[in-house]
N, C-alpha and C. Protein backbone atom coordinates (compact mmCIF):
# COMPACT_ATOMS: atom_id res chain seq x y z
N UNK A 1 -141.43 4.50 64.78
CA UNK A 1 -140.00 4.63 64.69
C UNK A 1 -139.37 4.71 66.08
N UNK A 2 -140.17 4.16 66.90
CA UNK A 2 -139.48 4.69 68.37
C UNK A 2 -138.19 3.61 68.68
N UNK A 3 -137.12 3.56 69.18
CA UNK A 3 -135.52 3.10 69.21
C UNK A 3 -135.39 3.14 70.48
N UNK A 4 -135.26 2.07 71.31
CA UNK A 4 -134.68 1.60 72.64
C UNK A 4 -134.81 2.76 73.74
N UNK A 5 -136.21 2.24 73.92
CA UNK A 5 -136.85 3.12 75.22
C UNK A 5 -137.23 4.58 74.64
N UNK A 6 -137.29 4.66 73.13
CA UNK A 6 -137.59 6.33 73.03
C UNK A 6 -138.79 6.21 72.60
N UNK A 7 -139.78 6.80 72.73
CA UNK A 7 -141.53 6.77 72.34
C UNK A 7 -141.34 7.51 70.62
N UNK A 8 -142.32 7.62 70.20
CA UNK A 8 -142.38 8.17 68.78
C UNK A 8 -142.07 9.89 69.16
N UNK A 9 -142.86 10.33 70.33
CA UNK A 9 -143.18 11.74 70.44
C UNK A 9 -141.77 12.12 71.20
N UNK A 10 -140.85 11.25 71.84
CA UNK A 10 -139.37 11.41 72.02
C UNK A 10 -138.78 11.79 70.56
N UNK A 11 -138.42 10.84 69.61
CA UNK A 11 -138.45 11.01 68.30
C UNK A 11 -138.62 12.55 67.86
N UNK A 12 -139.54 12.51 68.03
CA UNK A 12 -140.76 13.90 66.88
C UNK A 12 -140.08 15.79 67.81
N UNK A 13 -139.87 15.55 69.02
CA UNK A 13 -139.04 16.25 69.81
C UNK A 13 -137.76 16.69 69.45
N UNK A 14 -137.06 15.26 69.81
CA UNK A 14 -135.58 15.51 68.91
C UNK A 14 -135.39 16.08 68.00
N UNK A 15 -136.48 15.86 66.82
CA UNK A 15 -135.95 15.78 65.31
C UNK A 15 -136.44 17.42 65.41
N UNK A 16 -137.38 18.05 66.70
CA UNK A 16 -137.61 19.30 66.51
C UNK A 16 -136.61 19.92 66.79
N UNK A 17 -135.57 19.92 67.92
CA UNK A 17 -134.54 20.26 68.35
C UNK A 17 -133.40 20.38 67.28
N UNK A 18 -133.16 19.37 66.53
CA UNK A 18 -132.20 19.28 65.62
C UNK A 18 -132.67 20.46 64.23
N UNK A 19 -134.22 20.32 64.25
CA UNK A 19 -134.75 21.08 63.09
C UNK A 19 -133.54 22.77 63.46
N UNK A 20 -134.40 23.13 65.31
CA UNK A 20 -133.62 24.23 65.38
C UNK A 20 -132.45 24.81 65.52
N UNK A 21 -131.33 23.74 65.68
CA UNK A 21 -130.23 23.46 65.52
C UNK A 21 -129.50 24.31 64.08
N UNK A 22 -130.08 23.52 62.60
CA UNK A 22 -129.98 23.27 61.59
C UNK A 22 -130.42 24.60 60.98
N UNK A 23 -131.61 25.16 61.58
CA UNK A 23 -131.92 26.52 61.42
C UNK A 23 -130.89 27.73 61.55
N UNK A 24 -129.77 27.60 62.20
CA UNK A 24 -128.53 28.39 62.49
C UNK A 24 -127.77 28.32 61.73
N UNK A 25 -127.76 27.12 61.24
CA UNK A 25 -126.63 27.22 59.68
C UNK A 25 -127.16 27.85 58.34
N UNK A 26 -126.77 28.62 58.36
CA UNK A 26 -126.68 29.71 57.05
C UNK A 26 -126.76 29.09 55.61
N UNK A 27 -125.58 28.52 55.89
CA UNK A 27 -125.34 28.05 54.38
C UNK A 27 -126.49 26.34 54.07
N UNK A 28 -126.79 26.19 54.76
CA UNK A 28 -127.72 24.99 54.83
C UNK A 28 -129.34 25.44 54.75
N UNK A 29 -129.20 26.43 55.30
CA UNK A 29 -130.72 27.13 55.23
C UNK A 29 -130.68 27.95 53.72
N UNK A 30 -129.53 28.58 53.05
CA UNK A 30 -129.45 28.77 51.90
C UNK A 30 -129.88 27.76 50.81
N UNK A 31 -129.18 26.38 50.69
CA UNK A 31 -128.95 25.68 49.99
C UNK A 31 -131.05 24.89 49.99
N UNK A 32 -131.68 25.17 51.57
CA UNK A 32 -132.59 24.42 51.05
C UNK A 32 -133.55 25.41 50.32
N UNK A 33 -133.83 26.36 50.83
CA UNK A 33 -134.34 27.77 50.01
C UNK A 33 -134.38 28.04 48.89
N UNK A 34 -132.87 26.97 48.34
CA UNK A 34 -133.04 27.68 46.98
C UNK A 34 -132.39 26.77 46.05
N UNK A 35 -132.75 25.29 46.44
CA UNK A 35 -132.67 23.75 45.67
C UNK A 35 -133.60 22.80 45.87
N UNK A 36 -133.86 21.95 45.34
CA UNK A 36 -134.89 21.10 45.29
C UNK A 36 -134.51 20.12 46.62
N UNK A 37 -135.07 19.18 47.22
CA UNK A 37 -134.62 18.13 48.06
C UNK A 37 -133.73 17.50 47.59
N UNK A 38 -133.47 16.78 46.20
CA UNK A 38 -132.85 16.36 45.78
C UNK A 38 -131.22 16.90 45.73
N UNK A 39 -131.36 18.08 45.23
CA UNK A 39 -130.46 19.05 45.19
C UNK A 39 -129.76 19.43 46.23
N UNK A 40 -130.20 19.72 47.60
CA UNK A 40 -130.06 20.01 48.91
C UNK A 40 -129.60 18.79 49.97
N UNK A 41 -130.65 18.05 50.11
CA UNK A 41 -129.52 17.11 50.70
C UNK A 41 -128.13 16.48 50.37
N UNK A 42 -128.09 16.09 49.43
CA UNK A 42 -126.52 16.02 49.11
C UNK A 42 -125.51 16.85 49.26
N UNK A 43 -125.98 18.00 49.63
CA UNK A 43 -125.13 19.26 50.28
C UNK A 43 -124.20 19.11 51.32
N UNK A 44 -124.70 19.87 52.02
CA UNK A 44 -124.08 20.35 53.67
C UNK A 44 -124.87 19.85 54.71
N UNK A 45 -126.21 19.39 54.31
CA UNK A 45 -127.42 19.11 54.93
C UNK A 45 -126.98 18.17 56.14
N UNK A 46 -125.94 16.63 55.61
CA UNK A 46 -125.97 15.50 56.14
C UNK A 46 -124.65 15.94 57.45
N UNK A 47 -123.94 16.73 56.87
CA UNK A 47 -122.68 16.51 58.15
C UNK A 47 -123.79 17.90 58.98
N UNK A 48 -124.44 18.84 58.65
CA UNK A 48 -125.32 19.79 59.46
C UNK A 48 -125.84 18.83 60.61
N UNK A 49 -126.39 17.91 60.01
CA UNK A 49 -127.47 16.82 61.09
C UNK A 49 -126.40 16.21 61.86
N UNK A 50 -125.05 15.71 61.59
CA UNK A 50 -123.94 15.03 62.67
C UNK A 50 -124.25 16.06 63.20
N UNK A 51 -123.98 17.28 63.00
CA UNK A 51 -123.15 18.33 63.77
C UNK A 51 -124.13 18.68 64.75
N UNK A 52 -125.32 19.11 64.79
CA UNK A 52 -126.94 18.96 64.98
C UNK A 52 -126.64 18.68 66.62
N UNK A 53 -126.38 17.02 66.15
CA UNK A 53 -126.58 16.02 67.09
C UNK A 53 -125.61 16.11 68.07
N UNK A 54 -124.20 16.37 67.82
CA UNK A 54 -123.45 16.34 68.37
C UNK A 54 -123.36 17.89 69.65
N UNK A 55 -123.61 18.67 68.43
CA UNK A 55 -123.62 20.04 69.27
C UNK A 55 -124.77 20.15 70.67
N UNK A 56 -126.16 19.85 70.10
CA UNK A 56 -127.07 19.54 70.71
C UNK A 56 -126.96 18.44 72.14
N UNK A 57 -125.97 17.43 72.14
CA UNK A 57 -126.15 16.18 73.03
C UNK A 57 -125.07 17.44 74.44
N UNK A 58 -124.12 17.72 73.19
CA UNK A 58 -123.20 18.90 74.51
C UNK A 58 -123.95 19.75 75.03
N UNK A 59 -125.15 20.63 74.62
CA UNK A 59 -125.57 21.73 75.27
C UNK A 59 -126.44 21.31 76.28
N UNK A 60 -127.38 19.04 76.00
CA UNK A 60 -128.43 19.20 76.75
C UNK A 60 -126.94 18.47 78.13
N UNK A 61 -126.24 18.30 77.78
CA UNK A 61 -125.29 17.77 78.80
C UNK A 61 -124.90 19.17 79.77
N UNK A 62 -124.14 19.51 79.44
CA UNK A 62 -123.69 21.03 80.17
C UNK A 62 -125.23 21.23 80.92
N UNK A 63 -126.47 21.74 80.09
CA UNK A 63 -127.41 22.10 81.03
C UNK A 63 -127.92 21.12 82.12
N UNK A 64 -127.73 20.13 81.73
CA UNK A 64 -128.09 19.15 83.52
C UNK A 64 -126.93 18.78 84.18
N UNK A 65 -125.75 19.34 83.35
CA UNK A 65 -124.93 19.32 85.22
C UNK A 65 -125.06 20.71 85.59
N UNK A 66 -125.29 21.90 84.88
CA UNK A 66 -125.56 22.94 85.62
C UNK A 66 -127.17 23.09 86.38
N UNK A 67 -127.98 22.22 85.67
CA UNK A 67 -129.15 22.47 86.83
C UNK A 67 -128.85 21.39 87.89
N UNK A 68 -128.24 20.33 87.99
CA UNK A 68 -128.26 19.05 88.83
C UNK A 68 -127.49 19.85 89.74
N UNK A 69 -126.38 20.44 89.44
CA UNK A 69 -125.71 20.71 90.81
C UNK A 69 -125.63 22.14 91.07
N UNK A 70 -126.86 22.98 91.26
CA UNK A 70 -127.42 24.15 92.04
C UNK A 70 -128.94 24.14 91.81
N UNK A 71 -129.55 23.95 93.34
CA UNK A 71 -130.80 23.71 93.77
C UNK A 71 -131.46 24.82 93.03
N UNK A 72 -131.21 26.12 93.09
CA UNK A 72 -131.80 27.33 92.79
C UNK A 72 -132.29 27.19 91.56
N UNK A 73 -131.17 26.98 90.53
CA UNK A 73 -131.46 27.02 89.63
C UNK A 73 -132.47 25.77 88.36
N UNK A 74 -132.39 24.66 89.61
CA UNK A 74 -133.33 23.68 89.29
C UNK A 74 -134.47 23.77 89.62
N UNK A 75 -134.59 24.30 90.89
CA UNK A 75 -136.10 25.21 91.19
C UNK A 75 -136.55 25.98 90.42
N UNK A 76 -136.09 27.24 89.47
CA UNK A 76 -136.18 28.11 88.76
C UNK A 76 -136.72 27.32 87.00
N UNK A 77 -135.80 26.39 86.55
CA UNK A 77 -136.14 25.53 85.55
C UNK A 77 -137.09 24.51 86.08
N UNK A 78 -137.62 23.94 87.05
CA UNK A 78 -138.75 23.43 87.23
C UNK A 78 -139.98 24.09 87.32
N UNK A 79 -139.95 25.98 87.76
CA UNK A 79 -141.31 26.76 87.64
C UNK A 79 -141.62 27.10 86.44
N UNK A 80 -140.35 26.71 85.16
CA UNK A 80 -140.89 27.61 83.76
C UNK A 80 -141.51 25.74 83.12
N UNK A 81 -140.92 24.88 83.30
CA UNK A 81 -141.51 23.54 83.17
C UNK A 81 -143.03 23.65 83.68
N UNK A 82 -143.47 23.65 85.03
CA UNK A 82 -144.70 23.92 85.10
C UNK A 82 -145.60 24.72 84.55
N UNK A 83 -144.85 26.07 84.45
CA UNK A 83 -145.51 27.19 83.99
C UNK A 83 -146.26 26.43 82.01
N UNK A 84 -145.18 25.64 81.49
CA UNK A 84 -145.23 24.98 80.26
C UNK A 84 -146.68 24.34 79.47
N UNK A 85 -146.61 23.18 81.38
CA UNK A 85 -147.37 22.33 81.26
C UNK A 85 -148.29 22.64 81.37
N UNK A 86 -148.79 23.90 82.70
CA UNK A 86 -149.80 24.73 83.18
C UNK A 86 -151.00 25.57 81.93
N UNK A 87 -149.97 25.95 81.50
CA UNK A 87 -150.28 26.80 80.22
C UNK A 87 -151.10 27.52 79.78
């Protein structure tokens, strides 16, 4: 499923991000808890995932102009990145 320059494990990332996104909505985390798939997506589920996406594209935006423009703090988010990879 990978889409213009995104790998599968780009993909599988996102859709984790959005998972935790989606996890904050209440009433969406209600509705799957306690309806079938069938039942549940036709819900709140589908504008949750716009919203997901949308909310999500603003927060990874805001965070790289706040790490792009102060060194410190790109130094600081590059030692917990290593620390990640290090592991």
């Amino acid at each position: 499923m990978a889409l213009d320059n995104l790998t599968e494990k780009d993909m599988v990332d996102y859709a984790y991000t959005i998972r935790d996104k989606l996890s904050e909505n209440r009433t969406v985390m209600k509705q799957i808890e306690n309806n079938s798939p069938e039942q549940a997506l036709p819900g709140d589920f589908n504008k949750a995932i716009d919203d997901g996406i949308i909310d999500s594209g603003e927060a990874h935006q805001n965070q790289m102009l706040q790490l792009l423009s102060d060194p410190a703090k790109v130094a600081s988010f590059a030692g917990v990145v290593f620390d990640l990879l290090a592991g």
